[in-house]
Protein backbone atom coordinates (compact mmCIF):
# COMPACT_ATOMS: atom_id res chain seq x y z
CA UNK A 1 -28.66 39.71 35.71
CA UNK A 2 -25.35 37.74 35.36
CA UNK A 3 -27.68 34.42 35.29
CA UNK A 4 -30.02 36.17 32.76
CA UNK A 5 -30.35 34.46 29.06
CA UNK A 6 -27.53 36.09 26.76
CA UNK A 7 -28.76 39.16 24.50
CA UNK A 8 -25.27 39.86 22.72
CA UNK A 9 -22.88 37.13 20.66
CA UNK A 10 -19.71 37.91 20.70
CA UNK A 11 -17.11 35.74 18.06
CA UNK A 12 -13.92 35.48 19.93
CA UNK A 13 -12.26 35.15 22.96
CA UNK A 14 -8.62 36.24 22.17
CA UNK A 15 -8.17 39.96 23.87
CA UNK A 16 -10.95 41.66 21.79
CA UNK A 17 -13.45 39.32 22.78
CA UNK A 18 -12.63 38.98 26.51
CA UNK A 19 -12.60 43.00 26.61
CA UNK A 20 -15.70 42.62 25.31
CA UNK A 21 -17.05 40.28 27.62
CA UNK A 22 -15.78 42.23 30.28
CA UNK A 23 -17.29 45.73 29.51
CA UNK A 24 -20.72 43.91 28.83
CA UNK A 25 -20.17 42.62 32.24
CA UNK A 26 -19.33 45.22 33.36
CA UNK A 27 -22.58 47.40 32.58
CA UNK A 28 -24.88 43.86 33.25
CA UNK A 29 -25.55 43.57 29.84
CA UNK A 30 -25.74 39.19 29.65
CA UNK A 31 -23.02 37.79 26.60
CA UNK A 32 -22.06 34.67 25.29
CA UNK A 33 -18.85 34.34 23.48
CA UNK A 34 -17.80 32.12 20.96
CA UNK A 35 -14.00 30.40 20.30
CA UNK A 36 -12.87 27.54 18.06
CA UNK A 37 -9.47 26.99 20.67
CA UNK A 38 -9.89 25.13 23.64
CA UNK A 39 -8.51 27.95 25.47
CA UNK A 40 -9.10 31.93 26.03
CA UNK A 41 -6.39 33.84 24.33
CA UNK A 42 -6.91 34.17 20.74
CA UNK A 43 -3.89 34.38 18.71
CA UNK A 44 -1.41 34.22 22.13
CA UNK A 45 -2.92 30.14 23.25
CA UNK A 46 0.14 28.72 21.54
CA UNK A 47 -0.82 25.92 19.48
CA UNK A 48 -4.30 26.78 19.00
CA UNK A 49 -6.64 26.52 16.22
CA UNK A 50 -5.96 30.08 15.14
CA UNK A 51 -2.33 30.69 16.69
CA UNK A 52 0.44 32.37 14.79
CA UNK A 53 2.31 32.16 18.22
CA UNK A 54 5.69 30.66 18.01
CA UNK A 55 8.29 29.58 20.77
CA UNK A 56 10.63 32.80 20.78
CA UNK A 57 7.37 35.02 20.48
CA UNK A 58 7.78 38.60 22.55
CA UNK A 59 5.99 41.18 22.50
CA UNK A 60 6.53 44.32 20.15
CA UNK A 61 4.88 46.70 22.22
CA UNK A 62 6.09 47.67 25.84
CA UNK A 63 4.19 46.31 29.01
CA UNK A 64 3.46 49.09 30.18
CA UNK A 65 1.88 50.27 26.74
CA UNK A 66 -0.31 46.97 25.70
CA UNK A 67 -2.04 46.46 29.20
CA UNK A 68 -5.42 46.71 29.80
CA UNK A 69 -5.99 50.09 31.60
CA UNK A 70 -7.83 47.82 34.63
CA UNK A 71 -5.83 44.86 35.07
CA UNK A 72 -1.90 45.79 34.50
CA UNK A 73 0.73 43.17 33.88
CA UNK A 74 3.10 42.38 37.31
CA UNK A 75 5.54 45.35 37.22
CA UNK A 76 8.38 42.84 37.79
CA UNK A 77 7.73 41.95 34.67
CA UNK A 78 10.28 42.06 31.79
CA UNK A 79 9.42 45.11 29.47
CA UNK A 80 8.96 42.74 26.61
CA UNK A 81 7.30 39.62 28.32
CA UNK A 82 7.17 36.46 26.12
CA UNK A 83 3.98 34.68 24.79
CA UNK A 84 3.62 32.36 27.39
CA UNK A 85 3.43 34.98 30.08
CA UNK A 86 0.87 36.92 27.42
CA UNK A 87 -1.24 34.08 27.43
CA UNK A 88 -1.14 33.80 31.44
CA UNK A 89 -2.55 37.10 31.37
CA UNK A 90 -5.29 36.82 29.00
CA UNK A 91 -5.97 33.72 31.17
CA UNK A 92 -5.82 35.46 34.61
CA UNK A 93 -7.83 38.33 33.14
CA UNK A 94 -10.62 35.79 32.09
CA UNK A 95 -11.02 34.54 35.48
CA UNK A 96 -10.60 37.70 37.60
CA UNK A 97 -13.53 39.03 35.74
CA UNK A 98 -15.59 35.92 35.60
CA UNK A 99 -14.94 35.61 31.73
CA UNK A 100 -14.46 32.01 30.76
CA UNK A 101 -17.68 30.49 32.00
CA UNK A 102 -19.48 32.84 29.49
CA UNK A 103 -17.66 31.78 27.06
CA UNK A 104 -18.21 28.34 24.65
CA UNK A 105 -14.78 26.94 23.99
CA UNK A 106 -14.47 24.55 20.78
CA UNK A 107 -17.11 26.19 19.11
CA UNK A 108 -16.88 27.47 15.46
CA UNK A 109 -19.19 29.96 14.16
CA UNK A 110 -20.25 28.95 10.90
CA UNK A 111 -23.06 31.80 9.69
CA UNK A 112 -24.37 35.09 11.42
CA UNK A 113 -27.39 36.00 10.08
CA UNK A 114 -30.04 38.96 10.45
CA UNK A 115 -33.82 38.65 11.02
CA UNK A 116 -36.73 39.92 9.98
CA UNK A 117 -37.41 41.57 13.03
CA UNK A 118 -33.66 42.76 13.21
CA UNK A 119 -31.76 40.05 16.05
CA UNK A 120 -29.23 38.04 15.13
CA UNK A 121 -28.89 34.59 14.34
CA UNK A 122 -25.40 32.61 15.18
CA UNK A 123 -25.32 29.05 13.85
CA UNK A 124 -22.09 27.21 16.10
CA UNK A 125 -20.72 23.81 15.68
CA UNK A 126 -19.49 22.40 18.51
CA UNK A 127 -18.50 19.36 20.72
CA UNK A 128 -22.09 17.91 20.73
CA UNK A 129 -23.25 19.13 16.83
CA UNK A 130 -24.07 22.41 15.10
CA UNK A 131 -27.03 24.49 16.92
CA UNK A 132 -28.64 28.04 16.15
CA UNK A 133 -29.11 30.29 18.80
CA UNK A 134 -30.75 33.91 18.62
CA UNK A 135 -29.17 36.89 20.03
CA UNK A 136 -30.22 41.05 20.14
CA UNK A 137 -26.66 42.30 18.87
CA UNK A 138 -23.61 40.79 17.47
CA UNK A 139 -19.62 41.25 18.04
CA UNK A 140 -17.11 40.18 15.87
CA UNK A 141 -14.40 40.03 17.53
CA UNK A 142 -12.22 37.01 16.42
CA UNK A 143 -9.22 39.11 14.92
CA UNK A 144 -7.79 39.11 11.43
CA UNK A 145 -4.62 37.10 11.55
CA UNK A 146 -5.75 33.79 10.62
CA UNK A 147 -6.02 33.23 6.62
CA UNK A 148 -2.46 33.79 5.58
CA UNK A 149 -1.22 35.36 2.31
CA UNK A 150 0.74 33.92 0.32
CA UNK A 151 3.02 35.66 -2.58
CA UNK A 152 2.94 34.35 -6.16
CA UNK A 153 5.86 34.63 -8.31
CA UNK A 154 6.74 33.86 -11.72
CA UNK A 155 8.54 30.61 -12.92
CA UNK A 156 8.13 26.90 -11.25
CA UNK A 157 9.06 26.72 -7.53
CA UNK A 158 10.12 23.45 -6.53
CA UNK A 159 11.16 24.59 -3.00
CA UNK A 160 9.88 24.08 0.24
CA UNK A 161 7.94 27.20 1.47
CA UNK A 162 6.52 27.98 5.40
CA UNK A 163 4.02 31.00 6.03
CA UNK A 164 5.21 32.71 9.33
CA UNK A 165 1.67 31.39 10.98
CA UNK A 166 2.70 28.33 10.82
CA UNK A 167 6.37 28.66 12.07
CA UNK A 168 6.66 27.16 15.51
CA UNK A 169 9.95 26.66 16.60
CA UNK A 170 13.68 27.53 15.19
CA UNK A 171 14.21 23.30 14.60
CA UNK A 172 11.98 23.99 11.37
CA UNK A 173 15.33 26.09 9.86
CA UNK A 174 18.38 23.99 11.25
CA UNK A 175 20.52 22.75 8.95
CA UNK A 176 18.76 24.88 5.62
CA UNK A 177 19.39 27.66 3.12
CA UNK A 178 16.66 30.13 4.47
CA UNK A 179 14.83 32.90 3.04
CA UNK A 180 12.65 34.98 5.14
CA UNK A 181 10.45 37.25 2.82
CA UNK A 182 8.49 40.49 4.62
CA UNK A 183 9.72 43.69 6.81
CA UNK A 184 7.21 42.86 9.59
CA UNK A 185 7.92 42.11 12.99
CA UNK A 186 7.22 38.47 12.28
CA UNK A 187 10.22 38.04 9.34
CA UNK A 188 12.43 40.16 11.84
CA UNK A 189 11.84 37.44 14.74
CA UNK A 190 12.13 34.68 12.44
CA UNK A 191 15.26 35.82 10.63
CA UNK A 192 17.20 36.27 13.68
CA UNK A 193 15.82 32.42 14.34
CA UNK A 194 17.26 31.01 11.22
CA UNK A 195 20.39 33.19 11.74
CA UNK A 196 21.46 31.34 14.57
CA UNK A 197 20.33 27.67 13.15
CA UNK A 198 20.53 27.81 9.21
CA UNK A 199 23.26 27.11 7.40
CA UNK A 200 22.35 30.31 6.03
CA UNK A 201 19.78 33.24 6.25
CA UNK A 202 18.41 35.38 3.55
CA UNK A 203 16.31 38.49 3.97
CA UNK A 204 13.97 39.57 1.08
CA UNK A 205 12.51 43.11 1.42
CA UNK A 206 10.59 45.12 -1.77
CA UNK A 207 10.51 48.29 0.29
CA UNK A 208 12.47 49.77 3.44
CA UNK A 209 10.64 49.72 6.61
CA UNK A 210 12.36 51.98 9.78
CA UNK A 211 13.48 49.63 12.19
CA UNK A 212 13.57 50.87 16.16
CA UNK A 213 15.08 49.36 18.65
CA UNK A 214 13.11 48.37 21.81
CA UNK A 215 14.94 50.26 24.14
CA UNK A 216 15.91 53.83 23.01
CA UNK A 217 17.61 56.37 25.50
CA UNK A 218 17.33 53.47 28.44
CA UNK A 219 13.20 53.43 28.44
CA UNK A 220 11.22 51.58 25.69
CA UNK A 221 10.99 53.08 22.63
CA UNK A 222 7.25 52.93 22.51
CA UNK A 223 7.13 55.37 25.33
CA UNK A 224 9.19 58.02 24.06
CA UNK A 225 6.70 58.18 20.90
CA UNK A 226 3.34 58.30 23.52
CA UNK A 227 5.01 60.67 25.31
CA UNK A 228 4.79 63.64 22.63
CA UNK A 229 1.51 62.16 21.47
CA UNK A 230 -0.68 64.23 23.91
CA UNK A 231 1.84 67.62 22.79
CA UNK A 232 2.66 67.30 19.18
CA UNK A 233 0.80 66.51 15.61
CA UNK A 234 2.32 63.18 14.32
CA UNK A 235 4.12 65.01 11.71
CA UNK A 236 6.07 66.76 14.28
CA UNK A 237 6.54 63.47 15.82
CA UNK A 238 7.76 61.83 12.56
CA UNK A 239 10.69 64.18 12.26
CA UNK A 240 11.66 63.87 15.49
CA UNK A 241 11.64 60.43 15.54
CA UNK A 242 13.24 59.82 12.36
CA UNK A 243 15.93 62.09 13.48
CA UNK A 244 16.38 60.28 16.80
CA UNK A 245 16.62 57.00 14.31
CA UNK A 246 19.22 58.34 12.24
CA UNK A 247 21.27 59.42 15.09
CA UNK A 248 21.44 56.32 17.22
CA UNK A 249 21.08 53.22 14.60
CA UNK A 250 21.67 55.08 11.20
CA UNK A 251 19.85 54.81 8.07
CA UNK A 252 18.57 51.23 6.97
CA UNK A 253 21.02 51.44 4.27
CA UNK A 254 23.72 50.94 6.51
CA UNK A 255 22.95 47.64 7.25
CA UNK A 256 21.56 46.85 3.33
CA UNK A 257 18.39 46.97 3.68
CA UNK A 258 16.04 49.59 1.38
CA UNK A 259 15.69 53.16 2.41
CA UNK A 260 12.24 53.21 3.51
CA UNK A 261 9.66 55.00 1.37
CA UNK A 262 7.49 56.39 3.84
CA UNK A 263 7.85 58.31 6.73
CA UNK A 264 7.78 57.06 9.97
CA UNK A 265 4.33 57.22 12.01
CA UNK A 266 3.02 56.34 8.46
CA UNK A 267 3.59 52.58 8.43
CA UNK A 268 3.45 49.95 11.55
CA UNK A 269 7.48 50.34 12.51
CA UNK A 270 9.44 46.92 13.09
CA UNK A 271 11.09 46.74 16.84
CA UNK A 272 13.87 44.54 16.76
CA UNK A 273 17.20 44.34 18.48
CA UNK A 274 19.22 41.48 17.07
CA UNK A 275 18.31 42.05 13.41
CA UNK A 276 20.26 45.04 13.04
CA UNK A 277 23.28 43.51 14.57
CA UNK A 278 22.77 40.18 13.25
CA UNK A 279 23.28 42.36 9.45
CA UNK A 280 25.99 43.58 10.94
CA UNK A 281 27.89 40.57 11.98
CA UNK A 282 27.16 39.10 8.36
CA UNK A 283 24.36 36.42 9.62
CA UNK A 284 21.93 37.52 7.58
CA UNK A 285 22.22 38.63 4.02
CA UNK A 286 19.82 41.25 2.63
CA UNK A 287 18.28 41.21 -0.64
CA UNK A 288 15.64 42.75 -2.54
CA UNK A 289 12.31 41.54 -3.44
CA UNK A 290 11.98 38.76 -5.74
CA UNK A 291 11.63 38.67 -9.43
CA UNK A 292 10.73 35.31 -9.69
CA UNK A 293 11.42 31.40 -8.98
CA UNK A 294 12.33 28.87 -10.79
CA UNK A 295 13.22 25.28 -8.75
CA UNK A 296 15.17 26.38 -5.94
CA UNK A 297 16.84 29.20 -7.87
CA UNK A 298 15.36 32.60 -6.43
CA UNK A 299 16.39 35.79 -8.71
CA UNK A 300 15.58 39.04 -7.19
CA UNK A 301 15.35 42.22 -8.87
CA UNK A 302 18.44 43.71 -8.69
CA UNK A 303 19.40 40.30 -11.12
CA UNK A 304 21.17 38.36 -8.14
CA UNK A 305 20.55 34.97 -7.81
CA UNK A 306 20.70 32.60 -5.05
CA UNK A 307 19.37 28.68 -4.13
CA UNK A 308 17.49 28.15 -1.15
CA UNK A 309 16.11 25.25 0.46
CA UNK A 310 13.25 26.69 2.16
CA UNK A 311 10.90 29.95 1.99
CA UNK A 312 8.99 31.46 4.71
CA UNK A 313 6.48 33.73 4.02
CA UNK A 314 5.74 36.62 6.42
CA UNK A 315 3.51 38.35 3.94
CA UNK A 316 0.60 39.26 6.25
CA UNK A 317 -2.86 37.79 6.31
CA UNK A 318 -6.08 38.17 4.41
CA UNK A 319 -8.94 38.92 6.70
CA UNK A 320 -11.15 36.64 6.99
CA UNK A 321 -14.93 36.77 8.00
CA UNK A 322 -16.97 33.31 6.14
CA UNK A 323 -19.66 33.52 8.78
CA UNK A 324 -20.84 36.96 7.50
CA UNK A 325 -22.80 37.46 4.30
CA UNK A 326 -20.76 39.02 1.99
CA UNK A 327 -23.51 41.67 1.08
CA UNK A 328 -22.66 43.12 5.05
CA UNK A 329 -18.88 44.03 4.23
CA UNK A 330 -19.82 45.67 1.45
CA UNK A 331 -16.98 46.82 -0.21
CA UNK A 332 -14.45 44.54 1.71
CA UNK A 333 -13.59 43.79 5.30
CA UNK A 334 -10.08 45.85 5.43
CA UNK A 335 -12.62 48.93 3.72
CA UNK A 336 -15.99 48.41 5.51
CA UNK A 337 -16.80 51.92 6.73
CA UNK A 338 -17.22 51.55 10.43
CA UNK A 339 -17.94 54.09 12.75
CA UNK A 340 -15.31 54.78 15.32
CA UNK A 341 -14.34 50.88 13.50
CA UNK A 342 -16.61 49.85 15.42
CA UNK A 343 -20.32 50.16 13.99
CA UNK A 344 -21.77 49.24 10.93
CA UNK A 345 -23.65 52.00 9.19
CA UNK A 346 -26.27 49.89 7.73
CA UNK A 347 -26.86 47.18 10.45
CA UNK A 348 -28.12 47.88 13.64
CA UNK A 349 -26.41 45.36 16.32
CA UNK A 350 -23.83 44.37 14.05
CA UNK A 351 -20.56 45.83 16.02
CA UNK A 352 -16.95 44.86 15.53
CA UNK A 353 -13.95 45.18 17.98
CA UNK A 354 -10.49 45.25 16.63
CA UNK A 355 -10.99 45.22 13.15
CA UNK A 356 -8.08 47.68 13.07
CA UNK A 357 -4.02 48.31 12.48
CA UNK A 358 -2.89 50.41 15.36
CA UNK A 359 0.11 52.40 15.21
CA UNK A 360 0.99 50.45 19.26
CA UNK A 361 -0.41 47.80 20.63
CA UNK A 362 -4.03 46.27 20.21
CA UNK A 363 -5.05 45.53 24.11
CA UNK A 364 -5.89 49.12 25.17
CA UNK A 365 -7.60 49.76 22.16
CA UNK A 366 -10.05 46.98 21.80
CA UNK A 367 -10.49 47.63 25.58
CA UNK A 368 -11.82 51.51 24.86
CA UNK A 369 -14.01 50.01 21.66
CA UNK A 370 -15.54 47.58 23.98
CA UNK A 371 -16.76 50.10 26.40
CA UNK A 372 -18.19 52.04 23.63
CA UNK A 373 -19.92 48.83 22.85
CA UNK A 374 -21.10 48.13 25.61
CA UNK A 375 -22.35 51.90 26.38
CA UNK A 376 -24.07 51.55 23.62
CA UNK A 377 -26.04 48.27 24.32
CA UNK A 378 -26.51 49.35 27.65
CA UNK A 379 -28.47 52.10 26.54
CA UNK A 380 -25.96 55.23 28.14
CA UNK A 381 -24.02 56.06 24.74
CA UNK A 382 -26.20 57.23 21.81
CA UNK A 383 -24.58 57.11 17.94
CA UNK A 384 -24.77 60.32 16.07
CA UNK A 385 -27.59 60.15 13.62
CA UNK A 386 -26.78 57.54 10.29
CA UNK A 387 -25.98 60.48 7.95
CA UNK A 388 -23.37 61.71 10.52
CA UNK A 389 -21.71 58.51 11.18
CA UNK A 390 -21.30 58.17 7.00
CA UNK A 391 -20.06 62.14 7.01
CA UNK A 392 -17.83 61.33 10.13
CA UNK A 393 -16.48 57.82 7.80
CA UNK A 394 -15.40 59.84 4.77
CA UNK A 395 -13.39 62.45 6.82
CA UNK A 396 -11.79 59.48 8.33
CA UNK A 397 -10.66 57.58 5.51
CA UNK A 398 -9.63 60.80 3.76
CA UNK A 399 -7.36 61.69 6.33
CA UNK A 400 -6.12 57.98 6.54
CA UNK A 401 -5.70 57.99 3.20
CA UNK A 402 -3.32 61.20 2.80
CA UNK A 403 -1.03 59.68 6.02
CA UNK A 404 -0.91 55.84 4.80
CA UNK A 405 -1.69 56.24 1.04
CA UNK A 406 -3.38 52.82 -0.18
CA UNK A 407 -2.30 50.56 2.11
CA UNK A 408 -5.91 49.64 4.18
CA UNK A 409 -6.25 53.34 4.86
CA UNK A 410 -9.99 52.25 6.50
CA UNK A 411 -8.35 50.18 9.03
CA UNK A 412 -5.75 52.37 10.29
CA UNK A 413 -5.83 53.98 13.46
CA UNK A 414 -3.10 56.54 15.51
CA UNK A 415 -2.99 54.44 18.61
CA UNK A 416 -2.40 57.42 21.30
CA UNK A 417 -5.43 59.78 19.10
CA UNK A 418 -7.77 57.01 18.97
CA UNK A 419 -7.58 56.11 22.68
CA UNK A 420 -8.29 60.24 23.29
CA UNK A 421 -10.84 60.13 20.48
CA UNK A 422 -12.47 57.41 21.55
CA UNK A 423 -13.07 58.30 25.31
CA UNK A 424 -14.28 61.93 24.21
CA UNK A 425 -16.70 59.73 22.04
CA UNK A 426 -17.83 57.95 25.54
CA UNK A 427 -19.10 61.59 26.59
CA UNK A 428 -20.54 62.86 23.23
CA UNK A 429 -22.71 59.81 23.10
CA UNK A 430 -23.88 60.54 26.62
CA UNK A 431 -24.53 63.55 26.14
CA UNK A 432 -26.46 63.25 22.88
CA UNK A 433 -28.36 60.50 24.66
CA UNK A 434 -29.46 62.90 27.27
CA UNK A 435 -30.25 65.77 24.98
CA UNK A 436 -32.24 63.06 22.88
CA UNK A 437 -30.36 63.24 20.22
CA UNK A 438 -29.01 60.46 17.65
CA UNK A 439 -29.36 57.03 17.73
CA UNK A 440 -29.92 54.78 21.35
CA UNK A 441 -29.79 50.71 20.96
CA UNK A 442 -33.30 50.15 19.47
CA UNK A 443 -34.23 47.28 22.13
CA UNK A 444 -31.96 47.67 25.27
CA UNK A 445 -31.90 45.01 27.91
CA UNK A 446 -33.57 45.62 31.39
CA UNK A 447 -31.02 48.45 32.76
CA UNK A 448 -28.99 47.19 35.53
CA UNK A 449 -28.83 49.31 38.72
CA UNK A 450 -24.73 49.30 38.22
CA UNK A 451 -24.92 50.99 34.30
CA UNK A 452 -24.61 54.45 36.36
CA UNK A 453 -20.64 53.82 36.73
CA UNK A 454 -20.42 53.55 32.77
CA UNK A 455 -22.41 56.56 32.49
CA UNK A 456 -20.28 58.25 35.24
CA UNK A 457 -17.58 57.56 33.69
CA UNK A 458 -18.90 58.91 30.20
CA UNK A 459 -19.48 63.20 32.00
């Protein structure tokens, strides 16, 4: 079967896509995967096509919490391993499992198209020209950090600005009157950067974000959080962990920064340690968000003014899917009703894995949405009937919607309930498959004589 002519595309070979690979593998279910890099690793190949990696890149997530649940990272590994040991991983994961041979590197997929007859069609340029090949089921899997936002002010910059995905290296901010704009992890990384090379660093923020150490009572912080997840609702978790906050690194104020205006649990939190002591030392300046621009003058709202000789620009990403017709996201990519985010309502075969924003990290997640995927396509997980998945969609997105308010409510997930929510989903789909109930892959490949772990697995 492993030699048998691909029946499923999938875009991307960063972690989503090799998980992908894997749990098609997995189940015998033949794959061909598609990357522009010249590498396996997505976002973590530093200097790739689609990198955001930079030099003094960690992760913000604890090793023991971003693994893949079959292949863990060396335990003498530091709890926060760098990008380069990140992308050894991905690497070593890819050819444990038999990954990167199924996968065409250098190859950009330019248009995904349905049939007639409902396959798929995946036009590809590559080394040797642009060629159309035909597939049962699609993947998209190639992220959404890639098309960078940019803010827009008033007035008439004149000043040199930097988006955080292209930031490589601290050299970029010797010497230079920085200002880092964003509360994400990226603008905390890059701050502390410029703090040690700049001849001096600003901090922008329009609203307070919680900042957590990564180490909290001697353990990393993230585990402290997962460990009440399987106990306690997440409001009960918010207090608590705000609480815990306030007692060991005080309130954001403390340091200048903007009292946050939501709860924690409610946004993605920022793990730093230097930031908060950097503020404290006086090697980075706070300020508020900006009112507008004018040459190198920045005034911010609070009416302070101050010249800078270079902005950088950690104000997220726009997600970005060209290859799809716009008529299949509907209402937008960051508010295309997926089920589970995984499977589109409307096309059969059309599946995406980690079109999300977890709460923790992204590995273990896109690793329990590609076995979903690849239960389905295997023909041992069966979707609840179309009207259910739609039902099931506006539940969702309500209750999204009353935790994170407006801020891409249909792409949030809870990363400990989705893992639990997503392997009782492994069983309900078996078991509606063997009741003969909702909805099996409409043409399923030959099924291998080794799908009866997956469904195993699934009771």
């Amino acid at each position: 079967m492993a030699d048998a002519a691909p029946v499923v595309a999938v875009i991307g070979a960063g972690p989503a896509g090799l998980a992908t690979l894997k749990a098609l593998a997995d189940v015998g279910v033949p794959a061909k995967g598609f990357d522009a890099g010249e590498r396996v690793g997505g976002l973590w190949a530093f200097g790739g096509p689609h990198s955001s990696a930079y030099r003094t890149l960690h992760l913000n997530t604890s090793r023991g919490r971003t693994e893949f649940a079959d292949f863990p990272m060396p335990t003498d590994w530091p709890d926060y391993p760098d990008h380069t040991r990140i992308a050894s991983y991905l690497q070593e994961y890819a050819d444990r499992y038999d990954l990167t041979d199924r996968v065409a590197l250098r190859h950009t997929v330019d248009r995904v198209e349905q049939l007639a007859d409902g396959r798929w069609a995946v036009t590809a340029t590559g080394p040797d020209g642009t060629a159309t090949e035909v597939f049962a089921a699609v993947v998209v899997a190639n992220g959404h950090n890639s098309r960078p936002r940019m803010a827009v002010y008033p007035g008439t910059p004149a000043v040199a600005e930097l988006h955080s995905h292209d930031y490589r290296d601290p050299s970029q901010l010797a010497g230079k009157r920085v200002l880092v704009v964003g509360g994400g992890n990226s603008a905390m990384d890059i701050a502390v950067d410029a703090s040690h090379v700049a001849e001096r660093t600003l901090l922008s923020l329009r609203r307070g974000v919680w900042i957590v150490p990564k180490h909290l009572l001697g353990k990393p912080s993230d585990t402290l959080n997962g460990a009440l997840a399987k106990r306690l609702p997440w409001r009960v978790r918010q207090v608590i962990s705000q609480t815990m906050l306030r007692l060991t690194v005080g309130s954001p104020t403390r340091y200048g920064l903007p009292e946050p205006e939501h709860g924690f649990l409610q946004d993605h939190p920022t793990l730093s340690d230097a930031l908060l002591s950097r503020l404290s030392h006086g090697e980075i300046d706070p300020r508020p968000g900006i009112e507008r621009i004018d040459s190198s003058v920045v005034t911010f709202v609070d009416g302070t003014r101050e010249q800078v000789d270079l902005i950088v620009w950690c104000t997220g990403y726009r997600i970005d899917l060209p290859f799809l017709d716009p008529a299949l996201l509907g209402p937008g990519a960051d508010r295309l009703p997926l089920y589970r985010r995984i499977f589109h309502l409307d096309a059969p075969g059309l599946m995406f894995v980690g079109l999300m924003q977890s709460t923790g990290a992204a590995l273990p997640v896109v690793e329990a949405q590609a076995r979903l995927v690849a239960g389905h396509l295997a023909g041992a997980y069966a979707l609840p009937t179309r009207a259910e998945q739609a039902a099931d969609c506006d539940a969702v997105l309500r209750a999204a919607t009353q935790r994170w308010g407006d801020r891409r409510p249909a792409m949030r997930i809870d990363f400990d309930a989705y893992l639990e929510l997503a392997a009782r989903e492994l069983r309900d789909g078996a078991r509606r498959r063997d009741r003969g109930r909702g909805i099996t892959w409409p043409s399923p490949p030959t099924r291998p004589e080794n799908s009866s772990s997956l469904e195993s697995a699934a009771r």
